[in-house]
Protein backbone atom coordinates (compact mmCIF):
# COMPACT_ATOMS: atom_id res chain seq x y z
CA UNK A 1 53.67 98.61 87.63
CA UNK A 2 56.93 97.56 86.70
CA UNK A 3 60.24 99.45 85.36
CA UNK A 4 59.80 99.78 81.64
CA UNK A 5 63.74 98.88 81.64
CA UNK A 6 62.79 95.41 82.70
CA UNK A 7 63.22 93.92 79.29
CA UNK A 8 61.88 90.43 78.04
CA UNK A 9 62.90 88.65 74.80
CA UNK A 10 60.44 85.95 72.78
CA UNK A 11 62.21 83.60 70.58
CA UNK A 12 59.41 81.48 68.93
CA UNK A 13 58.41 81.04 65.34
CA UNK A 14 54.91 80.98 65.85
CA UNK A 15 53.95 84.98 65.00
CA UNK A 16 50.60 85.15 66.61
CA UNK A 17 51.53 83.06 69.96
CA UNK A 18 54.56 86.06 70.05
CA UNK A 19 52.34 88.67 69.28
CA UNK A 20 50.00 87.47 72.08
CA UNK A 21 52.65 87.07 74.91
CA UNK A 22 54.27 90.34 73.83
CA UNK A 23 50.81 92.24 74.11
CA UNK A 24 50.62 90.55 77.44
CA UNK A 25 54.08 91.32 78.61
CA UNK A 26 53.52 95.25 77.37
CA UNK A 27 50.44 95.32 79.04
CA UNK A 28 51.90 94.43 82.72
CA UNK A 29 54.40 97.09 81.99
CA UNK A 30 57.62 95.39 79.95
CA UNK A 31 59.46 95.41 77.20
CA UNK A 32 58.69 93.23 74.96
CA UNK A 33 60.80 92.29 72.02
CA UNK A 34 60.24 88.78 69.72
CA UNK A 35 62.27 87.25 67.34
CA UNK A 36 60.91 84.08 64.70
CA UNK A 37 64.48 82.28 65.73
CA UNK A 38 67.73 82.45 68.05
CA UNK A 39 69.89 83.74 65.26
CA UNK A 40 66.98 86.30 64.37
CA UNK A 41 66.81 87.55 68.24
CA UNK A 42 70.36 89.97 67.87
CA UNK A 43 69.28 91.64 71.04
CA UNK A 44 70.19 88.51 72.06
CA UNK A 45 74.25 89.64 72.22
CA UNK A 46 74.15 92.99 71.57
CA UNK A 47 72.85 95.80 73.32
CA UNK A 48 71.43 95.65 76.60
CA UNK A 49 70.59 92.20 77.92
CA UNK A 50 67.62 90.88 78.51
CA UNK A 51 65.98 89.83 81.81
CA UNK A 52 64.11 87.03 80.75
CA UNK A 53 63.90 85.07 78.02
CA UNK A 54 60.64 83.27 76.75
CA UNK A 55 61.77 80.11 73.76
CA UNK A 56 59.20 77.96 72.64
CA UNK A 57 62.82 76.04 71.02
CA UNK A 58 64.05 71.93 70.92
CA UNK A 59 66.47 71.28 73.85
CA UNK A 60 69.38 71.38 71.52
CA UNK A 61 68.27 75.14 70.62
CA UNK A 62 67.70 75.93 74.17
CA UNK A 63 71.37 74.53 75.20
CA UNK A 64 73.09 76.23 72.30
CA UNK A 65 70.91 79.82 73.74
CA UNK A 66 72.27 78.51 77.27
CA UNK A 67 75.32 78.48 76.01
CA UNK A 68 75.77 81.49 74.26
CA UNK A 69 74.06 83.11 77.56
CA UNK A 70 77.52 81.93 79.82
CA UNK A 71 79.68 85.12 78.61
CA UNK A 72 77.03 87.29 79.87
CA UNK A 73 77.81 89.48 83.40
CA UNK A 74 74.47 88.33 85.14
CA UNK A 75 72.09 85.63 85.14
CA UNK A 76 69.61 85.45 82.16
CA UNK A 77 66.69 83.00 82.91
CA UNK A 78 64.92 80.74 79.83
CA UNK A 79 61.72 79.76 79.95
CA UNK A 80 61.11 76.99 77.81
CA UNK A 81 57.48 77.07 76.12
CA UNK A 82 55.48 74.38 74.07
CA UNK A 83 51.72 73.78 72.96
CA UNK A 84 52.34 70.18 74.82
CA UNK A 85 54.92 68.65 76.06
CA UNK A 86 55.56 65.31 78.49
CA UNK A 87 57.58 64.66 81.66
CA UNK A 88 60.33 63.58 79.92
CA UNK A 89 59.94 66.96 77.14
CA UNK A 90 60.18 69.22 80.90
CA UNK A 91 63.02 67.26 81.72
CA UNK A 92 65.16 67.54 78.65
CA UNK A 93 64.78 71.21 78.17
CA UNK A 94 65.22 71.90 81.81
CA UNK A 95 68.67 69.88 81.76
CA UNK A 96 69.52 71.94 78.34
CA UNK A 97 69.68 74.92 80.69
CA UNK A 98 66.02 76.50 80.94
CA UNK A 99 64.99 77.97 84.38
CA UNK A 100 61.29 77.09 84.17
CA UNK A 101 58.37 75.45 81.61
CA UNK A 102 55.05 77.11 80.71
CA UNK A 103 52.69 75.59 78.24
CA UNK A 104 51.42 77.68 75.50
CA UNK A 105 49.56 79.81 74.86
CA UNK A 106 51.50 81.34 78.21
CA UNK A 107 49.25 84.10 78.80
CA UNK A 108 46.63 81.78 78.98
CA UNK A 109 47.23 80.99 83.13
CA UNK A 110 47.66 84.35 83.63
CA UNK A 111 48.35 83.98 87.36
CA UNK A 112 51.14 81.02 86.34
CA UNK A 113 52.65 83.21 84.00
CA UNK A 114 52.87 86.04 86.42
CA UNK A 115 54.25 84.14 89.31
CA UNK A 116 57.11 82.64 86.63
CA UNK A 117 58.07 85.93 85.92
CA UNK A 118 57.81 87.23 89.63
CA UNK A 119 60.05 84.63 90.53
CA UNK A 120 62.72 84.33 88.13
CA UNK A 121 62.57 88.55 88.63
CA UNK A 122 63.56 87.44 92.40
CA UNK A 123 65.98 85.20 91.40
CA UNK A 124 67.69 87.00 88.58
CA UNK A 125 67.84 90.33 90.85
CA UNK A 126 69.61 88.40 93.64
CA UNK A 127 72.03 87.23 91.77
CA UNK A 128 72.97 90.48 90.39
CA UNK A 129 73.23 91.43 94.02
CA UNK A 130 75.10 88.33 94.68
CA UNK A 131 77.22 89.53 92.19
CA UNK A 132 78.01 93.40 92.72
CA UNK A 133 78.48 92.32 96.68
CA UNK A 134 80.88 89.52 94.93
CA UNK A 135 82.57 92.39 92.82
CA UNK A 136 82.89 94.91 96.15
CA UNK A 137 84.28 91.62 98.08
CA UNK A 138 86.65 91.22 95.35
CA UNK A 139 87.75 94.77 95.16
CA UNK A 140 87.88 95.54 98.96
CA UNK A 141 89.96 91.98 99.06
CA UNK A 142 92.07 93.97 96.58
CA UNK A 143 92.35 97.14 98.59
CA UNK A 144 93.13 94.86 101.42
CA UNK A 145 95.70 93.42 100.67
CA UNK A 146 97.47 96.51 98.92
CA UNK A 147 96.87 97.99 102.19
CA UNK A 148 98.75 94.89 103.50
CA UNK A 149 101.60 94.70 101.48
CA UNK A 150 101.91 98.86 102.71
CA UNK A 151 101.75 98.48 105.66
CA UNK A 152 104.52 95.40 106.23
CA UNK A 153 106.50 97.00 103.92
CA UNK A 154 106.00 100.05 106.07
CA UNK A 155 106.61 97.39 109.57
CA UNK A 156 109.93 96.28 107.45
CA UNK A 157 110.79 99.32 107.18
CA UNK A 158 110.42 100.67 110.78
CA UNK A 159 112.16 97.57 112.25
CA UNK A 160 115.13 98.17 109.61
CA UNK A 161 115.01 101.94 111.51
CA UNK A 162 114.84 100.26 114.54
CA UNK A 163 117.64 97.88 114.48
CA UNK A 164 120.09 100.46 112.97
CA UNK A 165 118.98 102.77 116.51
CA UNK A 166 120.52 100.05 118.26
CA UNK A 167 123.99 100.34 119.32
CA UNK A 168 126.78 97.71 118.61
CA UNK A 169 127.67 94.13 120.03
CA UNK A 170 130.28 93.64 122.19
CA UNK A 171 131.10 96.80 122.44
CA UNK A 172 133.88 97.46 125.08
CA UNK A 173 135.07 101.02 126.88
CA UNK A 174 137.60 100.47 129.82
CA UNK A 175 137.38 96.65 130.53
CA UNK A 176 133.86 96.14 130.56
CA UNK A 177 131.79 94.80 127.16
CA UNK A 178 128.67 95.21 126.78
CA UNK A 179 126.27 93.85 124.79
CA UNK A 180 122.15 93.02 123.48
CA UNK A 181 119.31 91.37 122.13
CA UNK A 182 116.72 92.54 121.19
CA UNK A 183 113.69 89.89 119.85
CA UNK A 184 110.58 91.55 118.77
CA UNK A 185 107.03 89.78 119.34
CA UNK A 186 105.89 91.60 115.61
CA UNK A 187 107.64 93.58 113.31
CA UNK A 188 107.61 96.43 115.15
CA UNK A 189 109.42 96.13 119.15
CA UNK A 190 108.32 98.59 121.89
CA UNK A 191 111.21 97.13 123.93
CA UNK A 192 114.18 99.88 123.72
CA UNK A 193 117.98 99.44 124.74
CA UNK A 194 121.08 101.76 124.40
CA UNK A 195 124.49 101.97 125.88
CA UNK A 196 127.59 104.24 125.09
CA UNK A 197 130.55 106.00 126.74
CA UNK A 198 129.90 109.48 128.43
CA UNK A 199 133.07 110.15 128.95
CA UNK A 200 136.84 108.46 129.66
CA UNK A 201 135.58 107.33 132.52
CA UNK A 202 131.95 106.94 132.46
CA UNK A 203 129.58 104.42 130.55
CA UNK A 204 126.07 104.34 130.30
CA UNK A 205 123.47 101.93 129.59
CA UNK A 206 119.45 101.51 129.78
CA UNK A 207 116.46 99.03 129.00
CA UNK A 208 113.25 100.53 128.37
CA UNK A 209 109.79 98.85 127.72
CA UNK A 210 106.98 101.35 126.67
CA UNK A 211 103.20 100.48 127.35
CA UNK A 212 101.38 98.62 124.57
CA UNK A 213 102.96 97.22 121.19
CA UNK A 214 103.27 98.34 117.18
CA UNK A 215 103.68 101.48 115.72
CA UNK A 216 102.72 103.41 118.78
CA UNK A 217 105.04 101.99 120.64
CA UNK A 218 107.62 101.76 118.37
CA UNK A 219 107.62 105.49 117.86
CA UNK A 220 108.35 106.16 121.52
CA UNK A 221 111.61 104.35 121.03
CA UNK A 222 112.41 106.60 118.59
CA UNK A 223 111.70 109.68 120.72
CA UNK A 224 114.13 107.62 123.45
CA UNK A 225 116.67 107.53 121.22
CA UNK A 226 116.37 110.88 119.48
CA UNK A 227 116.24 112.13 123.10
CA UNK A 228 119.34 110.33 123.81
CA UNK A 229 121.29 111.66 121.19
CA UNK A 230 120.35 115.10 121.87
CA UNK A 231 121.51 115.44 125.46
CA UNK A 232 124.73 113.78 124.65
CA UNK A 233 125.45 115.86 121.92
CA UNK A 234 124.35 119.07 124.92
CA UNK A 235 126.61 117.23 127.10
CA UNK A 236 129.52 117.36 124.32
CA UNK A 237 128.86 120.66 123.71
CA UNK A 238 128.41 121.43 127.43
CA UNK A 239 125.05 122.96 127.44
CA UNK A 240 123.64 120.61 130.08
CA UNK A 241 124.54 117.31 132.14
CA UNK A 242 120.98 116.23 132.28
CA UNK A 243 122.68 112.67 130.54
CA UNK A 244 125.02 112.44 133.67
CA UNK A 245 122.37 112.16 136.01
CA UNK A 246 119.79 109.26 136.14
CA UNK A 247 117.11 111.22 137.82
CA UNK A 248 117.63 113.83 135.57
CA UNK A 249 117.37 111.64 132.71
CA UNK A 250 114.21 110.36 133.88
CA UNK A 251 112.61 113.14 134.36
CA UNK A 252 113.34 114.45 130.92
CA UNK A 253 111.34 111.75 129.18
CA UNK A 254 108.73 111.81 131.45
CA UNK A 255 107.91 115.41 130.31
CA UNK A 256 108.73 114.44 126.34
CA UNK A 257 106.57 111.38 126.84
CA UNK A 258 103.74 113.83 128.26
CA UNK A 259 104.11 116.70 125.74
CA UNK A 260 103.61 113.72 122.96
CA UNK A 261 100.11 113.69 123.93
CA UNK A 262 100.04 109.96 122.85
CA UNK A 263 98.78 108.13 126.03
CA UNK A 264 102.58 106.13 126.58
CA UNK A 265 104.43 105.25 129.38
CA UNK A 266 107.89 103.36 129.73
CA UNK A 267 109.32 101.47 132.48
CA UNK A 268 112.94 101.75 132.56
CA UNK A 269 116.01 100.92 134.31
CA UNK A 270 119.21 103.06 133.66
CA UNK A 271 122.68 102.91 135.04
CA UNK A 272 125.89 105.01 134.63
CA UNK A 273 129.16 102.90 135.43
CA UNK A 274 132.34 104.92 136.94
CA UNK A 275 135.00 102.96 135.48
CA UNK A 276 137.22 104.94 137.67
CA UNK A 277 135.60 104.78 141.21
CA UNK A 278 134.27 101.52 140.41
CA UNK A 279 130.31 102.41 141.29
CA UNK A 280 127.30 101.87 139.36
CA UNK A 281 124.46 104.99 139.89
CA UNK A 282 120.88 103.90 138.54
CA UNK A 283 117.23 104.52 139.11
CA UNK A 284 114.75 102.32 138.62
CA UNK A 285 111.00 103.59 136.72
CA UNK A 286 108.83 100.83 137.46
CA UNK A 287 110.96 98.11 135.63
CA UNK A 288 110.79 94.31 136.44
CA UNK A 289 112.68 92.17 136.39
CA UNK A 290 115.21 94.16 138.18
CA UNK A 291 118.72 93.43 137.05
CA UNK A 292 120.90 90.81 137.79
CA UNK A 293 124.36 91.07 139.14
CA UNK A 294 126.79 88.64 139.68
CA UNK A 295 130.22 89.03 141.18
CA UNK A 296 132.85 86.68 140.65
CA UNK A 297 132.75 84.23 143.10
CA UNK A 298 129.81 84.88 144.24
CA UNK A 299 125.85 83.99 144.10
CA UNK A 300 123.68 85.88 141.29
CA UNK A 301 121.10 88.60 142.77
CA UNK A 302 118.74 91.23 142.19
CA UNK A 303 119.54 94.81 142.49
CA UNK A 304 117.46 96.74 144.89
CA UNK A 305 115.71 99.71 144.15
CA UNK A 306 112.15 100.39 142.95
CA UNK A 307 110.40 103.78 141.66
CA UNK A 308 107.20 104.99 139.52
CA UNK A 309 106.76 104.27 135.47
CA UNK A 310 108.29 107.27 132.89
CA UNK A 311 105.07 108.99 131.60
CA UNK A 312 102.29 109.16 133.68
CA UNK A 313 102.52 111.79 136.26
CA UNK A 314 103.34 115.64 135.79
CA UNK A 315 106.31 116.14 138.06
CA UNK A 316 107.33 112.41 139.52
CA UNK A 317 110.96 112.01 141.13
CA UNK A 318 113.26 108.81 140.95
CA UNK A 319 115.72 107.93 143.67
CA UNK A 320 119.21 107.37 142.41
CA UNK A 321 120.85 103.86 143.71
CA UNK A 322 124.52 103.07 144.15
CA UNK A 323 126.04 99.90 144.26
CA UNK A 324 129.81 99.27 144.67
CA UNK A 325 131.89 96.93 142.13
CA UNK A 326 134.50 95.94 144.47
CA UNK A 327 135.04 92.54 142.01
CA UNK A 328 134.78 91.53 138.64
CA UNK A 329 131.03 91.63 137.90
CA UNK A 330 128.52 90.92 135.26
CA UNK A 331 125.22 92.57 135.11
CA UNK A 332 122.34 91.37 132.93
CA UNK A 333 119.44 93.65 132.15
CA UNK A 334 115.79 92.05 130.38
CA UNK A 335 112.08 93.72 129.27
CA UNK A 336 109.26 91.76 131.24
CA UNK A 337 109.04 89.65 127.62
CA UNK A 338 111.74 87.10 129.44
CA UNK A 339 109.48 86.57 132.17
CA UNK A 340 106.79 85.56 129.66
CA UNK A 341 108.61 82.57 128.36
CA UNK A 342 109.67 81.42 131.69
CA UNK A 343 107.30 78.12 131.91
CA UNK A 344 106.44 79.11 135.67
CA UNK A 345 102.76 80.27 137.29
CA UNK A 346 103.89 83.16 139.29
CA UNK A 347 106.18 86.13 138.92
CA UNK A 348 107.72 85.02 141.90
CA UNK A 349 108.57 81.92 140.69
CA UNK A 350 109.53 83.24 137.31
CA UNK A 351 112.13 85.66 139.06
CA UNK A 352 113.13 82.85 140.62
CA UNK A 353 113.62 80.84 137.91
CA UNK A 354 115.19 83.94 136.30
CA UNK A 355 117.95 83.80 138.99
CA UNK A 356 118.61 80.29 139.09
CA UNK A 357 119.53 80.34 135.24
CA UNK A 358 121.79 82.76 135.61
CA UNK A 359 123.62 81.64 138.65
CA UNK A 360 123.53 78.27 137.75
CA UNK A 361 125.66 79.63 134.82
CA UNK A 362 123.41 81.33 131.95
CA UNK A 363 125.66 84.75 132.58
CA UNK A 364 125.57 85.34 128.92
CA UNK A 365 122.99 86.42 126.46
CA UNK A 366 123.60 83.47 124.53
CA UNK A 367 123.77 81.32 127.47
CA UNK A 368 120.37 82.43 128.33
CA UNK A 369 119.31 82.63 124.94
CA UNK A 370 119.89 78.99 125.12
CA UNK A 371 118.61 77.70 128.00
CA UNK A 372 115.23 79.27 127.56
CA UNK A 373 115.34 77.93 123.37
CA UNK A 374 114.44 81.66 122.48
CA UNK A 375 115.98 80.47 118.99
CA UNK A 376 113.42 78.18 118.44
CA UNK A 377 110.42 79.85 119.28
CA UNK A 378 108.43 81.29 116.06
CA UNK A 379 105.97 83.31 118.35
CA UNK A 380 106.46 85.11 121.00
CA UNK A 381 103.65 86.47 123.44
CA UNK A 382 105.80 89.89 124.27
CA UNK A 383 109.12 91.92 123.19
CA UNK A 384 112.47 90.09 124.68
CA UNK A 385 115.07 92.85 125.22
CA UNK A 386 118.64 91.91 127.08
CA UNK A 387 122.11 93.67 127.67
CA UNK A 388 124.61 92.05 129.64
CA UNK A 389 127.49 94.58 130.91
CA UNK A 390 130.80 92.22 131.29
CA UNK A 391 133.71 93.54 133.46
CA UNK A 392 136.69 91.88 132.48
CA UNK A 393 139.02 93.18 135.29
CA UNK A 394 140.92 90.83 137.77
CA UNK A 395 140.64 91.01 141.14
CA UNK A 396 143.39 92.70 141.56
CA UNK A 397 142.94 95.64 139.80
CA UNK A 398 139.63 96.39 141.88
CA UNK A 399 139.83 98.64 144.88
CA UNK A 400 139.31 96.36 147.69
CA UNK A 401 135.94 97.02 150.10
């Protein structure tokens, strides 16, 4: 037995054919509800619709019913009817807009009647479905893409708090200018850089690339540099020299990093110039490519020095490295992102190719910039990050070797 909410209308002026079809239709469990004439059936338009409609009406009648049929949220199937009717009668009322023909009297072919209304049932409850899944598509589309104009305004927003972390160009202490770029491959960069003055005599500067990319990334560069400013402002306030130290400063994001609980670790390379004594201190956490340095008159190289990634291991130490600056020098630093745009197979050959750029002249960031057309690429498959430390001394104001 069917749902007594199933409801079917009969539009046909002959009474005792819709008193027939409506005993019928009552008996199999509907609701039946007849009307002599379209403008007669009100249920028509008001109230709740109906899911099926029986019209013994002209094809002009049945289009106009059609019509009137458009405005309504789900599919209403006609059925035209007729005591007799030709191929070309079927034809015309099916192209007026009726979903099937049954000769009258209908309940006559009992099975035919049965499996019209079984069917057009089907078809008229699949496209409701059709329709609500249509609806949820629609709204979740909507949800979607509020959720997507959140969360890159959120993205524009963190890389706005990102850039403004990041300390000035050019900026110069002593002789030596240092400056950046920074090129993130989304919105959000897990590619880190800072470098400022420690003291009158003492600069400091570091390139940091933590594990992954987005938001979770992005907020470790935040800790860096929140970490940063805290133990320079101890260091001001002479609390602690942890800043002064490279080890030291090492090992003091490696226990942040692991008290975050957030599964990130950073290579790094830091370095603390002594503008004074002319020596650059550094440690190395598991950063490639090393640096470049290249004195003045001579070829471009690697710094040696290796060590183990910021974040993974409870109590991990870091060997400091010094290297003497007995002539005018400059020192480029870069994330592993400029080793993916570097049109070579290996790393070895992309170091390589790293090296001859820069000694074949590329000493600057825009020089490099340049020469690898990191302007002109749209996409890029990781996070660029470069600082190039300048000295602009002469010769003869270094100490000689």
């Amino acid at each position: 037995m069917v749902s007594r909410t199933q409801r079917i209308l009969i539009i046909d002026s002959d009474a005792n054919a819709r008193a027939e079809l409506s005993r019928y239709l009552e008996v199999r469990g509907f609701y039946a509800l007849g009307y002599s004439n379209p403008s007669a059936a009100s249920a028509l338009y008001e109230g709740p619709a109906p899911d099926i409609i029986f019209a013994d009406l002209p094809p002009d009648a049945i289009r106009e019913v059609a019509n009137r049929l458009e405005d309504s949220e789900y599919f209403i199937p006609i059925v035209a009817c007729a005591e007799q009717a030709t191929g070309a009668d079927v034809v015309a009322v099916m192209r007026a807009g009726a979903s099937d023909f049954l000769l009258k009297p209908c309940s006559s072919d009992r099975k035919a009647l049965d499996d019209v209304i079984a069917k057009l049932l089907e078809r008229a409850r699949i496209n409701r479905l059709n329709q609500l899944y249509r609806q949820e598509l629609e709204d979740a589309n909507r949800e979607l893409r509020s959720g997507m104009s959140e969360l890159s305004a959120d993205h524009r927003a963190g890389r706005k708090v990102q850039m403004k972390m990041l300390p000035e160009h050019n900026m110069e202490v002593n002789g030596v200018v240092i400056d950046h770029l920074i090129k993130p491959s989304l919105f959000l960069s897990g590619d880190f850089l800072d470098y400022f003055k420690l003291n009158d005599d003492k600069v400091m500067a570091y390139i940091a690339d933590v594990s992954g990319h987005g938001a979770s990334s992005a907020f470790v560069t935040v800790l860096l540099k929140n970490l940063t400013s805290r133990l320079r402002r101890d260091l001001r306030r002479g609390f602690n020299d942890e800043i002064m130290h490279p080890e030291l400063f090492l090992q003091r994001i490696n226990s942040e990093l692991l008290d975050t609980g957030l599964g990130k670790h950073v290579t790094i390379f830091m370095g603390i110039i002594d503008l004074k004594t002319r020596v650059l201190s550094y440690t190395v956490g598991a950063h490639l490519p090393m640096p470049i340095i290249v004195f003045e008159n001579q070829p471009a190289e690697f710094l040696k020095g290796s060590g183990l990634p910021v974040g993974l291991f409870e109590e991990p130490e870091w060997q400091v490295f010094q290297l003497a600056l007995t002539a005018p020098f400059r020192l480029l630093m870069f994330s592993d992102g400029i080793l993916e745009v570097i049109p070579a197979k290996s790393l070895d050959e992309k170091e390589r190719t790293l090296l001859e750029l820069v000694s074949g002249g590329s000493h600057t960031i825009a020089s490099l910039s340049e020469a690898l057309n990191l302007d002109e690429m749209t996409e890029l498959p990781d996070d660029i990050a470069m600082v190039s430390v300048t000295d602009a001394l002469r010769d003869s104001e270094c100490p000689s070797s």
